[in-house]
Protein backbone atom coordinates (compact mmCIF):
# COMPACT_ATOMS: atom_id res chain seq x y z
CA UNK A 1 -13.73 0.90 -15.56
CA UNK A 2 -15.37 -0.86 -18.03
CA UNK A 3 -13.29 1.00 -21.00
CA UNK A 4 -10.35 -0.04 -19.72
CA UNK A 5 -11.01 -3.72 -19.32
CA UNK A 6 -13.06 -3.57 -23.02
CA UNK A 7 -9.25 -2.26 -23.82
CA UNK A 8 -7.60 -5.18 -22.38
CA UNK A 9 -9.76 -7.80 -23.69
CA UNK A 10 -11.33 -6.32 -27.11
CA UNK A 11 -14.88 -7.09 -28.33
CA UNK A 12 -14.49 -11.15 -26.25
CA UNK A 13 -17.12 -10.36 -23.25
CA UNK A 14 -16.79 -13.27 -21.12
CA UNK A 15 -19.84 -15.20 -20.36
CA UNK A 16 -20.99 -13.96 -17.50
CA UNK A 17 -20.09 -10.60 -17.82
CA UNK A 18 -23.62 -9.11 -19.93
CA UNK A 19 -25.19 -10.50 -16.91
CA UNK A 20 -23.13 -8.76 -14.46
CA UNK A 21 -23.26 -5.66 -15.80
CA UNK A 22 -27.11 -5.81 -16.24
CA UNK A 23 -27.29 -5.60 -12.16
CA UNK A 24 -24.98 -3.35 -11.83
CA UNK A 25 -26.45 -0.87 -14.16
CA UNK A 26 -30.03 -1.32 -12.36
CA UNK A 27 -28.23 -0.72 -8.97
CA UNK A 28 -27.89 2.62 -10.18
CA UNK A 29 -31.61 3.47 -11.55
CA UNK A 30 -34.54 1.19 -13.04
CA UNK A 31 -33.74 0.96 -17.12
CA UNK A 32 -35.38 -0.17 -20.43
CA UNK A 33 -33.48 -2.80 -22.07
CA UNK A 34 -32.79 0.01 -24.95
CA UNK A 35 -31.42 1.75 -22.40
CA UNK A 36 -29.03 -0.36 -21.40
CA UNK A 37 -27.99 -1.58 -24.88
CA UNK A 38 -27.28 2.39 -25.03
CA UNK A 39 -25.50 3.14 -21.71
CA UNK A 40 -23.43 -0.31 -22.67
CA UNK A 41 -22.53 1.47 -26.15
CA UNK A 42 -21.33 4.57 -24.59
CA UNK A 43 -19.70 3.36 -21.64
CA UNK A 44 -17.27 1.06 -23.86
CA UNK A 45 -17.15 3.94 -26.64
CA UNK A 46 -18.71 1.83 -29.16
CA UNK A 47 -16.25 -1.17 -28.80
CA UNK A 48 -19.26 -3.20 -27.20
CA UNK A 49 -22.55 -3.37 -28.62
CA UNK A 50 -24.97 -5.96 -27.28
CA UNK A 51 -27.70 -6.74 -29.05
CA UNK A 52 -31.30 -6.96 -27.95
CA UNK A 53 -31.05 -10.43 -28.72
CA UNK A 54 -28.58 -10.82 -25.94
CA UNK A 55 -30.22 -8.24 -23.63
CA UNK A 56 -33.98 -9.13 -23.72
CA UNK A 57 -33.36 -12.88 -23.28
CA UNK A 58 -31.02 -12.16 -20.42
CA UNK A 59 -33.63 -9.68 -19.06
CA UNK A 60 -36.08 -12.52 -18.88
CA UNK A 61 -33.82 -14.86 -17.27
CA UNK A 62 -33.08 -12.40 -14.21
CA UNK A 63 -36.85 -11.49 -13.95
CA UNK A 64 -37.47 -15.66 -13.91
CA UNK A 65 -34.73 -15.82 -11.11
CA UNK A 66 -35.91 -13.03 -9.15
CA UNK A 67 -32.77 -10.80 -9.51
CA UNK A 68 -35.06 -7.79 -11.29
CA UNK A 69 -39.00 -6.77 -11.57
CA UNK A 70 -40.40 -5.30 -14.64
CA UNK A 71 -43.02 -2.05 -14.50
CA UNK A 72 -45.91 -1.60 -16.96
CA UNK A 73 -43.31 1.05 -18.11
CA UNK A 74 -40.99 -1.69 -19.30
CA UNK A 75 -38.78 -0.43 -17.15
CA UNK A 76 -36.43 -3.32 -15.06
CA UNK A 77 -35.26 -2.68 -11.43
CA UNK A 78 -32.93 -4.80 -9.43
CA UNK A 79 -34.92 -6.49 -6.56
CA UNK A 80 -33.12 -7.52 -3.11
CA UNK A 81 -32.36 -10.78 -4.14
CA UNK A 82 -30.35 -8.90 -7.07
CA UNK A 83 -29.19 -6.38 -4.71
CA UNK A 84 -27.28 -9.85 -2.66
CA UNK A 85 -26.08 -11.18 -5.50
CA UNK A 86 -24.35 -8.20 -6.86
CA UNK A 87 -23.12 -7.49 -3.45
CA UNK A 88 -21.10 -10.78 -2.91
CA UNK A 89 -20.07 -10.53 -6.38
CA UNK A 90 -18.99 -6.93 -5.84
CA UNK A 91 -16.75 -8.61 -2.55
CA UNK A 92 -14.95 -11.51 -4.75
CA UNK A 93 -14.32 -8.66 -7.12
CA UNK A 94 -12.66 -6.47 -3.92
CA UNK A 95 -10.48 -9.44 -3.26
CA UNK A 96 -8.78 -10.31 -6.61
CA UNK A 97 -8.30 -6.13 -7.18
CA UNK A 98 -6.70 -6.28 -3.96
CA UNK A 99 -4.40 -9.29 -4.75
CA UNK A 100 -3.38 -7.84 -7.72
CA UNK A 101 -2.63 -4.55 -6.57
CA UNK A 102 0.18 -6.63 -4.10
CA UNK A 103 1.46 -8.53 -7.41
CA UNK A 104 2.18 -5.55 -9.47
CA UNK A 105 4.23 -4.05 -6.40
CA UNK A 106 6.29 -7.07 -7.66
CA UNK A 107 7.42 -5.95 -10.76
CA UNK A 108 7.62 -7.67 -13.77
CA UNK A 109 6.85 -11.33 -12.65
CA UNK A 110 3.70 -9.82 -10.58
CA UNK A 111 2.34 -7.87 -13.98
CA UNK A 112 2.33 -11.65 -15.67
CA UNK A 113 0.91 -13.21 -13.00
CA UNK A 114 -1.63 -10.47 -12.38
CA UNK A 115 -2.80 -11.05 -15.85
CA UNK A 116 -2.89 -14.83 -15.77
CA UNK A 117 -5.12 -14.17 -12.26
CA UNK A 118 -7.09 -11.73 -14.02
CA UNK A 119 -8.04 -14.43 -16.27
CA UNK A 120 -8.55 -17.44 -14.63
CA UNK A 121 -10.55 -14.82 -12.51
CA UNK A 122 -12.93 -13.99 -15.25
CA UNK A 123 -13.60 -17.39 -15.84
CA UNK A 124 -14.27 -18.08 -12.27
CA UNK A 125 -16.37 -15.04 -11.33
CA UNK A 126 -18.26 -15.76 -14.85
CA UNK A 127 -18.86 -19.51 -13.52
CA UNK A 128 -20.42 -18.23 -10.06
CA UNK A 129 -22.48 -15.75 -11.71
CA UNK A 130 -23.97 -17.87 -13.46
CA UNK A 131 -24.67 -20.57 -10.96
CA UNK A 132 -25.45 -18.15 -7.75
CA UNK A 133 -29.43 -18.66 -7.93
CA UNK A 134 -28.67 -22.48 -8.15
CA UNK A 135 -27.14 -22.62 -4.69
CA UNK A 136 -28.82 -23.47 -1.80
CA UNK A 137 -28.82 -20.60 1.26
CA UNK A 138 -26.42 -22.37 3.00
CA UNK A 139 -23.62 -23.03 0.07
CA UNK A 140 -24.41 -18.99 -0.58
CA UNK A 141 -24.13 -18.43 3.41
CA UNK A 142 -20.56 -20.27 3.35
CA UNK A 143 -19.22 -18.57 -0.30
CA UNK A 144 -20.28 -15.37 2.00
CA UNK A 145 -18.62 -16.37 4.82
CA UNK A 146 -15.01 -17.25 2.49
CA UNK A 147 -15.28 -13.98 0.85
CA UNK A 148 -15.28 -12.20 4.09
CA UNK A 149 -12.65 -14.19 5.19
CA UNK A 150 -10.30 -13.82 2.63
CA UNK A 151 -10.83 -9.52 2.89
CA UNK A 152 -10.62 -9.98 6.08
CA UNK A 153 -6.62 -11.49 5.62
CA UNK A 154 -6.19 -9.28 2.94
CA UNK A 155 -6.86 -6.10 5.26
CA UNK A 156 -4.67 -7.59 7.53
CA UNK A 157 -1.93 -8.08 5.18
CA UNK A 158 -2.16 -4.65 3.96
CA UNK A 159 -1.89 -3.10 7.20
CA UNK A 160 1.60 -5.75 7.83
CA UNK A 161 2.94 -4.33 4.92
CA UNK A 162 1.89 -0.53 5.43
CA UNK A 163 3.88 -0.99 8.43
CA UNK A 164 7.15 -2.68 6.97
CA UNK A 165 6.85 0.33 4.45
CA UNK A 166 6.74 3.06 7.37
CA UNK A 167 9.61 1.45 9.30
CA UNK A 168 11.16 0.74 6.56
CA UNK A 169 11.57 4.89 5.68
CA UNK A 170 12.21 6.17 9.38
């Protein structure tokens, strides 16, 4: 996944994005930040290379949030805190891929508007990732609540259209 958006958008990470993918690596396993400055070099076959002078910083500013713990190992783990974050990230990230995948059934005009969503999306999902710790249980309680919502219509929507498409061919 991340090779083919690197593709898209060449060596411009949005801001946003380093932190993002910080959680989601830890999601996986505990890491060093050397390790993830290495699994972020392979992963985007060189064309992204962060440098510890982006990760280690970073790293600090999760562990001051709460979003990851540090071992005597050096060794940083996503905590439950991070663990919510990523998920309601992860669920605004469901919606748009779903919303685009019904624009590119469009043709043409859907590819150009899937790309303009995809980045006024980047810019949006880099904004909220940025500001989730500063929002209060409730604001994070209703952005929850919208996000569910919304894949909730979008669910619905797919199964309408599943159907045209099956009465469509008998």
């Amino acid at each position: 996944m991340i090779s083919e958006w690197l593709s898209r958008v060449g060596s411009a990470i949005p801001r946003g994005f380093s932190r993002q993918y910080i959680l989601s690596l830890l999601k996986e396993h505990p890491m060093t930040g050397k390790e993830i400055i290495d699994k972020a070099t392979v992963q985007s076959g060189g064309r992204w290379k962060p440098s510890p002078g982006l990760i280690y910083p970073l790293l600090g500013r999760l562990l001051d949030e709460g979003l990851v713990s540090e071992d005597k190992d050096g060794r940083y783990a996503i905590t439950r805190k991070g663990l919510e974050i990523t998920s309601d990230l992860e669920s605004f990230g469901s919606i748009i891929h779903k919303q685009i995948d019904v624009m590119m059934r469009v043709g043409n005009v859907g590819k150009l508007m899937a790309m303009d969503l995809i980045d006024r999306v980047i810019t949006i999902g880099s904004a909220l990732s940025s500001n989730l710790e500063s929002m209060t249980q409730e604001e994070r309680n209703k952005y929850r609540e919208f996000l569910r919502s919304e894949l909730k219509k979008l669910d619905e929507q797919q199964a309408t259209d599943a159907a045209r498409e099956k009465a469509d061919v008998e």
